[in-house]
N, C-alpha and C. Protein backbone atom coordinates (compact mmCIF):
# COMPACT_ATOMS: atom_id res chain seq x y z
N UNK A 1 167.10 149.32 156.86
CA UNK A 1 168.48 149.36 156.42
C UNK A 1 168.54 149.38 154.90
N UNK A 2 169.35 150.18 154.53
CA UNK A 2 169.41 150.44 152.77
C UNK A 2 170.84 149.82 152.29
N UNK A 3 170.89 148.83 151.74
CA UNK A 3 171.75 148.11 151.12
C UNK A 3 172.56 148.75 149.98
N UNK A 4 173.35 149.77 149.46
CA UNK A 4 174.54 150.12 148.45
C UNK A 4 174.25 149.07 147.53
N UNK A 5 174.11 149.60 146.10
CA UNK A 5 174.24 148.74 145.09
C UNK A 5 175.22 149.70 143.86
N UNK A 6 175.80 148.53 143.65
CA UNK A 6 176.96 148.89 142.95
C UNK A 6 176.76 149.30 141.56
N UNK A 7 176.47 150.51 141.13
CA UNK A 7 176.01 150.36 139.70
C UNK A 7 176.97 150.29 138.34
N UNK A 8 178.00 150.78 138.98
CA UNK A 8 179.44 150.55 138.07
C UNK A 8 180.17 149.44 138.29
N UNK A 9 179.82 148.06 138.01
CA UNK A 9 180.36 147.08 137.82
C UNK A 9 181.83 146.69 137.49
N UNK A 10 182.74 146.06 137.68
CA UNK A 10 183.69 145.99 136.84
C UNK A 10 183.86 144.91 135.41
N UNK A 11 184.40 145.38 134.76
CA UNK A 11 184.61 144.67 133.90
C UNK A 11 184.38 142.90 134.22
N UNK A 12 185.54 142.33 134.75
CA UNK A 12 185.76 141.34 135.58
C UNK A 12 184.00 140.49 136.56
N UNK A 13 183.41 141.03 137.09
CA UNK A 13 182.38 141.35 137.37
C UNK A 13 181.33 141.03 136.53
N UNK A 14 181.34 141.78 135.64
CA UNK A 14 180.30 141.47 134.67
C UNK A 14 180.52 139.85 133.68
N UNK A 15 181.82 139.60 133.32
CA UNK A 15 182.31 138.76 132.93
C UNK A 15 181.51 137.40 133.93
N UNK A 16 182.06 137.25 135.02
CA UNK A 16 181.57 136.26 136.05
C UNK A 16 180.00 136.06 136.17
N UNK A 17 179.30 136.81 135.87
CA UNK A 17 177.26 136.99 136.20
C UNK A 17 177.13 136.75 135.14
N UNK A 18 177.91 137.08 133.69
CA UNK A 18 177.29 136.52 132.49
C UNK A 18 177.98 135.06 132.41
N UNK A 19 179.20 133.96 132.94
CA UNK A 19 179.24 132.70 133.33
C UNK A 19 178.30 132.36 134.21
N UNK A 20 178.12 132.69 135.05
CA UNK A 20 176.58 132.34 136.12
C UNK A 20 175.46 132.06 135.35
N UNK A 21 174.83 133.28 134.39
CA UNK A 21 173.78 133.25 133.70
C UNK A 21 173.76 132.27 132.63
N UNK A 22 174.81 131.55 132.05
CA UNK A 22 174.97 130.65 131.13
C UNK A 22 174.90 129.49 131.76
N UNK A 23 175.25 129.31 132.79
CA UNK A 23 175.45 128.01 133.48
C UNK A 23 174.06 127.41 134.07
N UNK A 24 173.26 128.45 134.09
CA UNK A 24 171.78 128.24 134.69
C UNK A 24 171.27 127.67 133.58
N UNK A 25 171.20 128.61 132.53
CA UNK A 25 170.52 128.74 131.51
C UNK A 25 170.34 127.33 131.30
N UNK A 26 171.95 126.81 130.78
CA UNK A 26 172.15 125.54 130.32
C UNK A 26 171.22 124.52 131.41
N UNK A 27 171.73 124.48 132.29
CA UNK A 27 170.90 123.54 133.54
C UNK A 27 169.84 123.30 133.40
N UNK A 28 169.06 124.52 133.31
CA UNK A 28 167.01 124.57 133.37
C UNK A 28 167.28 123.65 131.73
N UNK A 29 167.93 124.15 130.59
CA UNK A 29 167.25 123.79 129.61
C UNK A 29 167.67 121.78 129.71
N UNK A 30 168.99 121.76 130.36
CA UNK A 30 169.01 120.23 130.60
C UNK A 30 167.74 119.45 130.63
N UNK A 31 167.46 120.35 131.98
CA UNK A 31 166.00 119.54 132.92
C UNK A 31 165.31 119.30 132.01
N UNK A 32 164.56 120.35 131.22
CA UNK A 32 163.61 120.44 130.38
C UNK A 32 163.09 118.96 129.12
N UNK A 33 164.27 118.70 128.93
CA UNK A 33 164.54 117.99 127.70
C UNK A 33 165.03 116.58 128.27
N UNK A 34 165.22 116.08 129.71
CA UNK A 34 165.19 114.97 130.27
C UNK A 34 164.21 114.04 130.29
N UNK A 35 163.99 112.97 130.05
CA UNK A 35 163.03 111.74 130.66
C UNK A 35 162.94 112.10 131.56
N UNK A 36 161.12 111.72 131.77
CA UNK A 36 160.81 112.40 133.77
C UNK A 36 161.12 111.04 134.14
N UNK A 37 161.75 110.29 133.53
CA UNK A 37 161.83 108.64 134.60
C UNK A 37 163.23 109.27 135.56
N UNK A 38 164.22 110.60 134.62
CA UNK A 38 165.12 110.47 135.36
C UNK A 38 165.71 111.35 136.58
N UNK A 39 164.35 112.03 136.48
CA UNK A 39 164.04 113.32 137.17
C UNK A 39 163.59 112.71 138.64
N UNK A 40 163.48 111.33 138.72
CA UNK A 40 162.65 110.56 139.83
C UNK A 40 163.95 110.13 140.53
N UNK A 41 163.82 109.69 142.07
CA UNK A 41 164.97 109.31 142.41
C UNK A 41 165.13 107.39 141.83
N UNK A 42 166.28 106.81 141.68
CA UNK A 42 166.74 105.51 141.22
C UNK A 42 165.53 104.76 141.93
N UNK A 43 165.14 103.48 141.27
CA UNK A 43 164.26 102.50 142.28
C UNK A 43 165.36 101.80 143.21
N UNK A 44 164.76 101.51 144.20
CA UNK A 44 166.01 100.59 145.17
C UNK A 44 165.97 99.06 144.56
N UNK A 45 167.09 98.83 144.14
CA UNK A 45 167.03 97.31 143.53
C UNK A 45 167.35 96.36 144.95
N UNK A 46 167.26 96.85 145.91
CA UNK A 46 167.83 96.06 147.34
C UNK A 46 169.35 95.82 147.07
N UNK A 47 169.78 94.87 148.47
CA UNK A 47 170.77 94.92 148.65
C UNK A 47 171.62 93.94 147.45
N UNK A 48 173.11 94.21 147.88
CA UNK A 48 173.82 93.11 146.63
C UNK A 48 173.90 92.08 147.75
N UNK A 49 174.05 90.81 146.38
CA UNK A 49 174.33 89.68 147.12
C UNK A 49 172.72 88.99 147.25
N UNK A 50 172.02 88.97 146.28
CA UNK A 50 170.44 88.24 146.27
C UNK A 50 170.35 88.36 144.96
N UNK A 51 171.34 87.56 144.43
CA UNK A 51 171.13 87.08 143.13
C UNK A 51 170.14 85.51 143.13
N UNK A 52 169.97 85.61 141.84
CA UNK A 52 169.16 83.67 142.04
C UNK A 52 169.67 83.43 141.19
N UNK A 53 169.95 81.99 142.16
CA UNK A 53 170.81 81.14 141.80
C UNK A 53 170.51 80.24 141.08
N UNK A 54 171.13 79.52 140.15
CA UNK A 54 171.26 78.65 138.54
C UNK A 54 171.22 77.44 139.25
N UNK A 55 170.71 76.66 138.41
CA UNK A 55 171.03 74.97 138.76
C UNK A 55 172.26 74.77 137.90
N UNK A 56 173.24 73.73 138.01
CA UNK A 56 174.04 73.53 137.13
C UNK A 56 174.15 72.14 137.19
N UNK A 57 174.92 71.44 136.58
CA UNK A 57 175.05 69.70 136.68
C UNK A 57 176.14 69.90 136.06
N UNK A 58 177.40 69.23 136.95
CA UNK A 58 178.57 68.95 136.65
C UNK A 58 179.25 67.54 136.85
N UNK A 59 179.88 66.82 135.78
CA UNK A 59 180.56 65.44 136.55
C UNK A 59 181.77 65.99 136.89
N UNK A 60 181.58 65.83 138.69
CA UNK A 60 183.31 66.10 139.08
C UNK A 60 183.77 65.00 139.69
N UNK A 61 185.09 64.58 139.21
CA UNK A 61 186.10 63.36 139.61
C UNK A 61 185.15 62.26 139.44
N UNK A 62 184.53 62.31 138.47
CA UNK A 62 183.86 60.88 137.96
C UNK A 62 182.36 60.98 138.30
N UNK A 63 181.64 61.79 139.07
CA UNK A 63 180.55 61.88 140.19
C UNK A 63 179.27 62.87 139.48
N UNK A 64 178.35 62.70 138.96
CA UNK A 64 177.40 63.55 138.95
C UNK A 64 177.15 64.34 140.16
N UNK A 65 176.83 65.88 140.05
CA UNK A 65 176.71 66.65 141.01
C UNK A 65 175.80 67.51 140.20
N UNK A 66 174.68 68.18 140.94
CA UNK A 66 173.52 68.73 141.11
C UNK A 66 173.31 69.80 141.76
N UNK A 67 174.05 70.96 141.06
CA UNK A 67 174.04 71.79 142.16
C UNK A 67 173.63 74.00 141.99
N UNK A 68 173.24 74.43 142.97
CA UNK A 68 172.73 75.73 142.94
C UNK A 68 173.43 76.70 143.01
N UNK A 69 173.74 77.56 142.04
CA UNK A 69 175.11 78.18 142.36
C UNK A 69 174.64 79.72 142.14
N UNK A 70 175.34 80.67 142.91
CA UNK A 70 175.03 82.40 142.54
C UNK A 70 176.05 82.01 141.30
N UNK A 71 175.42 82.85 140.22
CA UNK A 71 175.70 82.81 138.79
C UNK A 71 177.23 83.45 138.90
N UNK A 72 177.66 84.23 139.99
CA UNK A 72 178.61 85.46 140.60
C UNK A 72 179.75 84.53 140.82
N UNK A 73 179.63 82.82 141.25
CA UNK A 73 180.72 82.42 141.61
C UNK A 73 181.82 81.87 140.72
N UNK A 74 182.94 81.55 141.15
CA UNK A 74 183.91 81.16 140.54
C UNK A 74 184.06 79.60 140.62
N UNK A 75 184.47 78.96 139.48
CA UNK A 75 184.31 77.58 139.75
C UNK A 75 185.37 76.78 140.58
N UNK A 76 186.22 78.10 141.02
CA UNK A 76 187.46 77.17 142.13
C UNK A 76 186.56 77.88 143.16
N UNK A 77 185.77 78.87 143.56
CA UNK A 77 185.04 78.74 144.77
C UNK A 77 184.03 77.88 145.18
N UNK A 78 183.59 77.67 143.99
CA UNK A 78 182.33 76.52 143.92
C UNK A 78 183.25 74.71 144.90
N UNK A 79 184.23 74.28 143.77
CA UNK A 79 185.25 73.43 144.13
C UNK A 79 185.36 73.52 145.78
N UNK A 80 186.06 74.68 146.39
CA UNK A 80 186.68 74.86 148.10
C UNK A 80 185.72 74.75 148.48
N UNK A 81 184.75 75.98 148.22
CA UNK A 81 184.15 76.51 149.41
C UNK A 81 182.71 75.46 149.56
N UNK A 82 182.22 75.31 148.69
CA UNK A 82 180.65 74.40 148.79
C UNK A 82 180.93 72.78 148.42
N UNK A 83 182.09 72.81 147.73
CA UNK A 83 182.27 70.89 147.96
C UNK A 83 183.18 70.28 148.67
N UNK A 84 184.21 71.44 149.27
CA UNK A 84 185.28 71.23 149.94
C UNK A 84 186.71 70.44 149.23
N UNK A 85 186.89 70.53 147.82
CA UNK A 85 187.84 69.86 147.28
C UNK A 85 188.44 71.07 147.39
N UNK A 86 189.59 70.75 148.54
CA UNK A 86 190.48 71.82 148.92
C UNK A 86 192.18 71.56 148.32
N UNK A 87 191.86 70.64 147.68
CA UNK A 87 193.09 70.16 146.86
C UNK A 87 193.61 71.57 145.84
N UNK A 88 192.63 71.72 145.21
CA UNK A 88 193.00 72.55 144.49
C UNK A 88 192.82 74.23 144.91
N UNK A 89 193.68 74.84 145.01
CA UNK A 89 194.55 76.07 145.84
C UNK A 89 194.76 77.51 145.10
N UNK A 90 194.13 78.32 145.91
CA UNK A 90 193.82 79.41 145.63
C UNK A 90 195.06 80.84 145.81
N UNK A 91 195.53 80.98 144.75
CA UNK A 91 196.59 81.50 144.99
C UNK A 91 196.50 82.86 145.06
N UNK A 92 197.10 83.52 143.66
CA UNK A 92 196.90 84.98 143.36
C UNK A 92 195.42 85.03 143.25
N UNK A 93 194.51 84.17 142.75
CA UNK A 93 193.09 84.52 142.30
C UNK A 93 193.22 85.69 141.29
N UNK A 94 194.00 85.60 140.56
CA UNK A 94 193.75 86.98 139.23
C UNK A 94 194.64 85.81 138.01
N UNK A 95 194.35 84.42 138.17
CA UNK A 95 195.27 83.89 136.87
C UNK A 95 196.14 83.73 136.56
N UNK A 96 196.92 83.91 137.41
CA UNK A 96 198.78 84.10 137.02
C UNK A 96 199.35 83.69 137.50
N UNK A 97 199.06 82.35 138.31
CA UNK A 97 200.26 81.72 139.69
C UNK A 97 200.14 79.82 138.63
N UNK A 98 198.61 79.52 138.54
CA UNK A 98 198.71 78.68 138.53
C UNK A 98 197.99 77.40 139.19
N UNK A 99 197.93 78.06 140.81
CA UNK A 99 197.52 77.50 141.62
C UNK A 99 196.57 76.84 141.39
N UNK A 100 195.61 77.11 140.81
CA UNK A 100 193.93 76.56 141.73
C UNK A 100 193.79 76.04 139.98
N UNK A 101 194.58 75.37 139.21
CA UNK A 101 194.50 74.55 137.69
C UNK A 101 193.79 73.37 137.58
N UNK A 102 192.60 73.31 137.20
CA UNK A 102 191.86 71.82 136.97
C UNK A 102 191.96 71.24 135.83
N UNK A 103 191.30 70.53 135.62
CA UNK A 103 191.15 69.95 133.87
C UNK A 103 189.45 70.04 133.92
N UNK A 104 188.92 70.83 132.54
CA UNK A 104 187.72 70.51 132.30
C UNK A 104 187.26 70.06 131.11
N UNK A 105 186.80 68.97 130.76
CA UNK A 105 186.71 68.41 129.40
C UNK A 105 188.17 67.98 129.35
N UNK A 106 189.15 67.53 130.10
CA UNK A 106 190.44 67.04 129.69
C UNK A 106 191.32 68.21 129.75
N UNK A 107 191.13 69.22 129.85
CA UNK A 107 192.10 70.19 129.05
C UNK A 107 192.37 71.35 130.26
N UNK A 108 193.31 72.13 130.65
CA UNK A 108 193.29 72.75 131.82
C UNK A 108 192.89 73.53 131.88
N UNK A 109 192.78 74.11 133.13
CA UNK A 109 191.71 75.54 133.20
C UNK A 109 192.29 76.28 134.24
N UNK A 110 192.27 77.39 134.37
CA UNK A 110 192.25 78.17 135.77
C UNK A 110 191.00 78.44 136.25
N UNK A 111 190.70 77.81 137.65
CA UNK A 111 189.35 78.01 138.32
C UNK A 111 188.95 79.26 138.31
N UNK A 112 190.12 80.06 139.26
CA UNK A 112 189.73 80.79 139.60
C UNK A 112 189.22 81.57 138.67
N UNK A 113 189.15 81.83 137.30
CA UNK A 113 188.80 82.92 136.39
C UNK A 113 187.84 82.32 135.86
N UNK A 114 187.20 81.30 136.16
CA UNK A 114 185.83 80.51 135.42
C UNK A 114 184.69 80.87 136.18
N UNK A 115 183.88 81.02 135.66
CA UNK A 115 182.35 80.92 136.10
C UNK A 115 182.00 79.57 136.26
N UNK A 116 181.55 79.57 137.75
CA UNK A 116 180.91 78.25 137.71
C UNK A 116 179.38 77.56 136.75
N UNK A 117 179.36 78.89 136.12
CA UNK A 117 177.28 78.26 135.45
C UNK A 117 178.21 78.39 133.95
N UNK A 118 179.05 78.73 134.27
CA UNK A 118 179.75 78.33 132.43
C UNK A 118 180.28 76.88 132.33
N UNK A 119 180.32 76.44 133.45
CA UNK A 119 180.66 74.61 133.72
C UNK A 119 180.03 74.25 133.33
N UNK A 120 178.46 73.89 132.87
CA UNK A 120 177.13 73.40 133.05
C UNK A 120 177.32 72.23 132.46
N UNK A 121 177.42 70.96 132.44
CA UNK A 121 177.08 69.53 131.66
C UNK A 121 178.98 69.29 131.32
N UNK A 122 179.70 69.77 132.13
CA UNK A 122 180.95 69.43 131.27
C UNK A 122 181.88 68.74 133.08
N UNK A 123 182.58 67.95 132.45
CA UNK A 123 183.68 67.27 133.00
C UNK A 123 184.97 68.00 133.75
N UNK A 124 184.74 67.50 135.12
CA UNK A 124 185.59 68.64 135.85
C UNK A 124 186.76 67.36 136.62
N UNK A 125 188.08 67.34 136.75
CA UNK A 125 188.64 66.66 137.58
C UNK A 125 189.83 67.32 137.95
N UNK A 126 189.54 67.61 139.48
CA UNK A 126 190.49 68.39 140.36
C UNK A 126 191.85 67.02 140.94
N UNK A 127 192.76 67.51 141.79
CA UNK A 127 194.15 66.93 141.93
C UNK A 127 193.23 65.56 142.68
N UNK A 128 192.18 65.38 143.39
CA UNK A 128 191.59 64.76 144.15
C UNK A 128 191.14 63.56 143.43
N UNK A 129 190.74 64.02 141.99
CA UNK A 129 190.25 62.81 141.32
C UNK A 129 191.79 62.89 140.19
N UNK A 130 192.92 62.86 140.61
CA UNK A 130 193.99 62.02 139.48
C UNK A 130 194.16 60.46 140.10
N UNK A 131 193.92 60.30 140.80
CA UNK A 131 194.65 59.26 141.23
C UNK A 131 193.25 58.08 141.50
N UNK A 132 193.48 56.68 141.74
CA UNK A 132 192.42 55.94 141.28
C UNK A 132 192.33 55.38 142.82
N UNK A 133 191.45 55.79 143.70
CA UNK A 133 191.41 55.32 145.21
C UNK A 133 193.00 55.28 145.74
N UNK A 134 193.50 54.15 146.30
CA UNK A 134 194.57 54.50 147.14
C UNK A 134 196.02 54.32 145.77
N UNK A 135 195.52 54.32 144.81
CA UNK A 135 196.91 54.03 143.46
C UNK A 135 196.98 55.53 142.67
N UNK A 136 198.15 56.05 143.21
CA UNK A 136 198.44 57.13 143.05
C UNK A 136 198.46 57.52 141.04
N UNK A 137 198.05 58.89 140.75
CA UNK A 137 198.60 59.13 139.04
C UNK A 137 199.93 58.40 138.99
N UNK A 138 200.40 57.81 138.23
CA UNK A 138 201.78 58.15 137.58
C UNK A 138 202.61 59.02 137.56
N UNK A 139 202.15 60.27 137.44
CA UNK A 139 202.50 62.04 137.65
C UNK A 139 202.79 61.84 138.99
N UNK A 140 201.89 61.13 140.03
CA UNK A 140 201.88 61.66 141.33
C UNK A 140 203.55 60.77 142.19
N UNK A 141 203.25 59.39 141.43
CA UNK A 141 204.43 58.86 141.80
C UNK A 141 205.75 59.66 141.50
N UNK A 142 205.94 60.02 140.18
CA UNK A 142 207.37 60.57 139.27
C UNK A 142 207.52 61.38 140.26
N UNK A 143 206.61 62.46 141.01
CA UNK A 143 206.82 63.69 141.79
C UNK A 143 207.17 63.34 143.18
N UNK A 144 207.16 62.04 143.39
CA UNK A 144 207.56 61.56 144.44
C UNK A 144 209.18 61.08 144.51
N UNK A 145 209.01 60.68 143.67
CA UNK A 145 210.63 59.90 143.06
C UNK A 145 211.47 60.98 142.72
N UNK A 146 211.19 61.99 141.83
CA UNK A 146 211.87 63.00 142.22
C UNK A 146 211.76 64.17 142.91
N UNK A 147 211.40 63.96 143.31
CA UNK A 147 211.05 65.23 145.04
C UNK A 147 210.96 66.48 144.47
N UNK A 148 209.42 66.04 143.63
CA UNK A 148 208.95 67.26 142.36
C UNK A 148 207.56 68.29 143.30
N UNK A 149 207.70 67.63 144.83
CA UNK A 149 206.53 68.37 145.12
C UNK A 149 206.58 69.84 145.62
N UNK A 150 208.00 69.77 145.86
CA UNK A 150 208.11 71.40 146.78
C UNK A 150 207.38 71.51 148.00
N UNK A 151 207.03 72.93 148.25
CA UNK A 151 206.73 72.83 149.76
C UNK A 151 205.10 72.25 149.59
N UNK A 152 204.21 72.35 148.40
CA UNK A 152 202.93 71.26 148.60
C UNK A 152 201.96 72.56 148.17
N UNK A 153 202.44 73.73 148.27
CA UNK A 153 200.78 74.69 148.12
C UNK A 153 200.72 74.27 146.55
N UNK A 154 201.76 74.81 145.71
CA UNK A 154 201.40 75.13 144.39
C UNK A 154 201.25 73.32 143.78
N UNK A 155 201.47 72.28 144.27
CA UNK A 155 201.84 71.20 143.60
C UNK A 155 200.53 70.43 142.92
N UNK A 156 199.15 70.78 143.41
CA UNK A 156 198.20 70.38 142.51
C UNK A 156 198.34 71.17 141.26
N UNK A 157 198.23 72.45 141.16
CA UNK A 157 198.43 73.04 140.06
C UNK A 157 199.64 72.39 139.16
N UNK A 158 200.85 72.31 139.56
CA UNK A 158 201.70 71.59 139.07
C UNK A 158 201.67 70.20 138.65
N UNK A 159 200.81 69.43 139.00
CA UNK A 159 200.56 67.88 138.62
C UNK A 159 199.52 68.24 137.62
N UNK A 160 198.52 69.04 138.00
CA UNK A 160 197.12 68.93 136.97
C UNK A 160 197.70 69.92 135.47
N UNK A 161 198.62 71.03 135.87
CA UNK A 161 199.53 71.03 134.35
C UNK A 161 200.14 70.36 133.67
N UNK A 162 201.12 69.67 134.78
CA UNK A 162 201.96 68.40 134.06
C UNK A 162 201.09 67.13 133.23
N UNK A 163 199.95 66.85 133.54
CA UNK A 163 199.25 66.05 133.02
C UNK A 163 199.14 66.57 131.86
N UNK A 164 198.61 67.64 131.97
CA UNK A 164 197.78 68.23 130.29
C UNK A 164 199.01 68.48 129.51
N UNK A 165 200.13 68.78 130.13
CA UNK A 165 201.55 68.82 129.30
C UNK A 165 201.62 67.66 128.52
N UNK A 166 201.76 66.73 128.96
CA UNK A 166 201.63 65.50 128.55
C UNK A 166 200.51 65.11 127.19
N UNK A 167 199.79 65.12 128.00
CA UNK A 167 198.49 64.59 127.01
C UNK A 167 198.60 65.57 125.72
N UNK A 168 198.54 66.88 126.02
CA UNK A 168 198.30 67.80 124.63
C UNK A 168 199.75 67.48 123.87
N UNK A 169 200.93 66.64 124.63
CA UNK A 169 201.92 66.47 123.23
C UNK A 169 202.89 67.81 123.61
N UNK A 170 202.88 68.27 124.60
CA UNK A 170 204.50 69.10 124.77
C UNK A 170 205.35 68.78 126.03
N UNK A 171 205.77 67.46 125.84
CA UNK A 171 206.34 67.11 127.28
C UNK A 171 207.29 66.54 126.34
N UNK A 172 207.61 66.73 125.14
CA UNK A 172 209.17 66.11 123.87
C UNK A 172 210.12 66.46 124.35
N UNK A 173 210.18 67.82 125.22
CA UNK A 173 211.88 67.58 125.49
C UNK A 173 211.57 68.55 126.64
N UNK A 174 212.91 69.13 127.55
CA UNK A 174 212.52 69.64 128.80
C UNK A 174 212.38 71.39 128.37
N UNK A 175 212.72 71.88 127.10
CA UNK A 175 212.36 72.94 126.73
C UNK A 175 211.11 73.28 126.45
N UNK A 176 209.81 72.37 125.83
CA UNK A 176 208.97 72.35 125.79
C UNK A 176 208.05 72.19 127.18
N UNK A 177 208.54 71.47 128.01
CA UNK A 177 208.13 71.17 129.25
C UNK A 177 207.91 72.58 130.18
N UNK A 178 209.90 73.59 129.85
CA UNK A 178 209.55 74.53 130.80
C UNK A 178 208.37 75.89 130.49
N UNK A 179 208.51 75.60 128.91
CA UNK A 179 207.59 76.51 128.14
C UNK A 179 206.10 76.08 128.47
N UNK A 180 205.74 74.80 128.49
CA UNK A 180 204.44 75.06 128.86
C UNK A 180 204.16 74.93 130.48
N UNK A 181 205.20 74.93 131.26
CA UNK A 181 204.52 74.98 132.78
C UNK A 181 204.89 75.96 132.82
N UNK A 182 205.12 77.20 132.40
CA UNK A 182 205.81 78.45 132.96
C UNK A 182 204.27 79.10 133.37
N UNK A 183 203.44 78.63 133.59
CA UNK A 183 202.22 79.28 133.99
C UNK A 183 201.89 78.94 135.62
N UNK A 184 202.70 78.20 135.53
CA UNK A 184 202.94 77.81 137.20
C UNK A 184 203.69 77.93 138.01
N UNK A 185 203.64 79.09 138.73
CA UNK A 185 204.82 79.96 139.20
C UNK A 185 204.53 79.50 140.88
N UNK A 186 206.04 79.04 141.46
CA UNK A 186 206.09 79.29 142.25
C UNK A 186 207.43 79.76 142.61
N UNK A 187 208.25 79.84 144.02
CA UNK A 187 209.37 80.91 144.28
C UNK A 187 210.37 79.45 145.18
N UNK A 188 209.98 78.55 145.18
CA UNK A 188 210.59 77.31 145.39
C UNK A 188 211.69 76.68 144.06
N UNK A 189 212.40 76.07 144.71
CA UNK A 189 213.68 75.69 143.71
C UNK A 189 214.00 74.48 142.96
N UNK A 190 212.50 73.55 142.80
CA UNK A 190 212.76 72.34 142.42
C UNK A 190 212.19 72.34 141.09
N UNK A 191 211.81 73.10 140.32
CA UNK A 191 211.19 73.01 138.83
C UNK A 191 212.48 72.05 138.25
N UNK A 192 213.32 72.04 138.10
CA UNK A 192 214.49 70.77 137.04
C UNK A 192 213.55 69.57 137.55
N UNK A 193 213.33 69.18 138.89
CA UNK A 193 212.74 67.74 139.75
C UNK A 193 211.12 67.64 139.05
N UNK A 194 210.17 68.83 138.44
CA UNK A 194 208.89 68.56 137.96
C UNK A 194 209.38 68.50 136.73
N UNK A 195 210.34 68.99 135.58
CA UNK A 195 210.61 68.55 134.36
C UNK A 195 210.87 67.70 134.22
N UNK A 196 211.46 66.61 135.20
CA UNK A 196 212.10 65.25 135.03
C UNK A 196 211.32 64.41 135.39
N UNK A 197 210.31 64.33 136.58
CA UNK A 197 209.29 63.46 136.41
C UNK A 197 208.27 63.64 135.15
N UNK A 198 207.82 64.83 134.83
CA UNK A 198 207.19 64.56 133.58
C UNK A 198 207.78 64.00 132.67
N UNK A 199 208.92 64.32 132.02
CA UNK A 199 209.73 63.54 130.93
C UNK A 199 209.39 61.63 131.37
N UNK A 200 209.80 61.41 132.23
CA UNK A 200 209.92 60.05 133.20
C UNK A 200 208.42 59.68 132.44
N UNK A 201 207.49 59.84 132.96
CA UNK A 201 206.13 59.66 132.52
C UNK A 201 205.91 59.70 131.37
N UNK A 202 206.65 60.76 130.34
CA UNK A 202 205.83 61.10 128.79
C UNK A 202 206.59 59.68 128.48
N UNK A 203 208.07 59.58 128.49
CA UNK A 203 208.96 58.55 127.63
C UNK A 203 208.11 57.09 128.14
N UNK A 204 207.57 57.17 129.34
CA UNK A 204 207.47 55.43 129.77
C UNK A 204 205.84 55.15 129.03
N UNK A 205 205.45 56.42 128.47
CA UNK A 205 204.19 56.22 127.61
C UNK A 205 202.97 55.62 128.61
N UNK A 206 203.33 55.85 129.43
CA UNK A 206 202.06 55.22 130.37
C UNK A 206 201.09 55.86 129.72
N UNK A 207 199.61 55.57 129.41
CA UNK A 207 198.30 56.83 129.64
C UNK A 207 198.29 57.16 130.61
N UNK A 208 197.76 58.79 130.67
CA UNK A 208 197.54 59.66 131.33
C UNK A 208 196.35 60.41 131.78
């Protein structure tokens, strides 16, 4: 069988085989000028999820703890999931509710956005350690007295802010109060009842 070859090309035609011919060109000369490491297929690093894990040492709620953590976790997962202090509550998990708020070194934190091996040697106290065995915070009473707890998910976050409100010196008036808990969002209707037990607490000067 004798195959027709076209010897009058078209314009159009010729245009397209000389893009073809450039496109090769370029390619081979790629190869050429590559690392042969990359010319090899990837090494298999195995599966995810076999990281090794860190020792860390944390005092939480007063307690030395000793513990092995994937470097990957979060220190409010560390908290739920492997010590079970389920007090403190996992909300949006992207920072912005409030929920899952500890104090570390005194000062508040959002778990969820912490690394737990960035804890290492420092002071952690979740809603579990405010209160001193069966004698509730001060915070915890005011929120009682004024029926500052709401329906209960977001209210550790809300006590372990209200504390640090306090302590860091912006609990002076209830404008300052709403300005610094506005990081603690919930869709419940009693925030006036958590401004007023904190005030209650800052004025009666108790420590905190």
């Amino acid at each position: 069988m004798v195959m027709a070859i076209d010897n009058e090309a078209s314009p159009d035609a010729e245009n397209e085989n000389r893009r073809f011919f450039l496109k090769q060109s370029i390619a081979i000369a790629g190869l050429s000028i590559a690392p042969s490491g990359l010319l090899h297929s990837a090494p298999d690093d195995g599966p995810v999820g076999n990281a090794v894990k860190v020792t860390i040492s944390l005092m939480i709620n007063s307690k030395r703890r000793r513990l092995s953590v994937d470097p990957r976790m979060t220190l409010l997962d560390l908290l739920r999931e492997n010590l079970g202090l389920t007090g403190t509550k996992k909300g949006c998990d992207l920072g912005q509710c409030g929920a899952c708020t500890v104090h570390v070194d005194g000062r508040r934190t959002l778990s969820c956005l912490s690394f737990a091996v960035m804890q290492h040697g420092r002071k952690i106290t979740t809603v579990e350690g405010l209160s001193n065995g069966d004698q509730l915070h001060p915070l915890q009473e005011a929120f009682v007295k004024h029926d500052g707890f709401q329906c209960g998910y977001c209210t550790p976050g809300q006590l372990m802010s209200g504390v640090a409100c306090i302590r860091e010196g912006h609990a002076g008036s209830a404008e300052s109060v709403r300005e610094y808990m506005s990081g603690n969002l919930c869709r419940c209707g009693a925030y006036p009842n958590i401004v007023d037990a904190i005030l209650e607490v800052k004025k009666a000067g108790t420590k905190v």
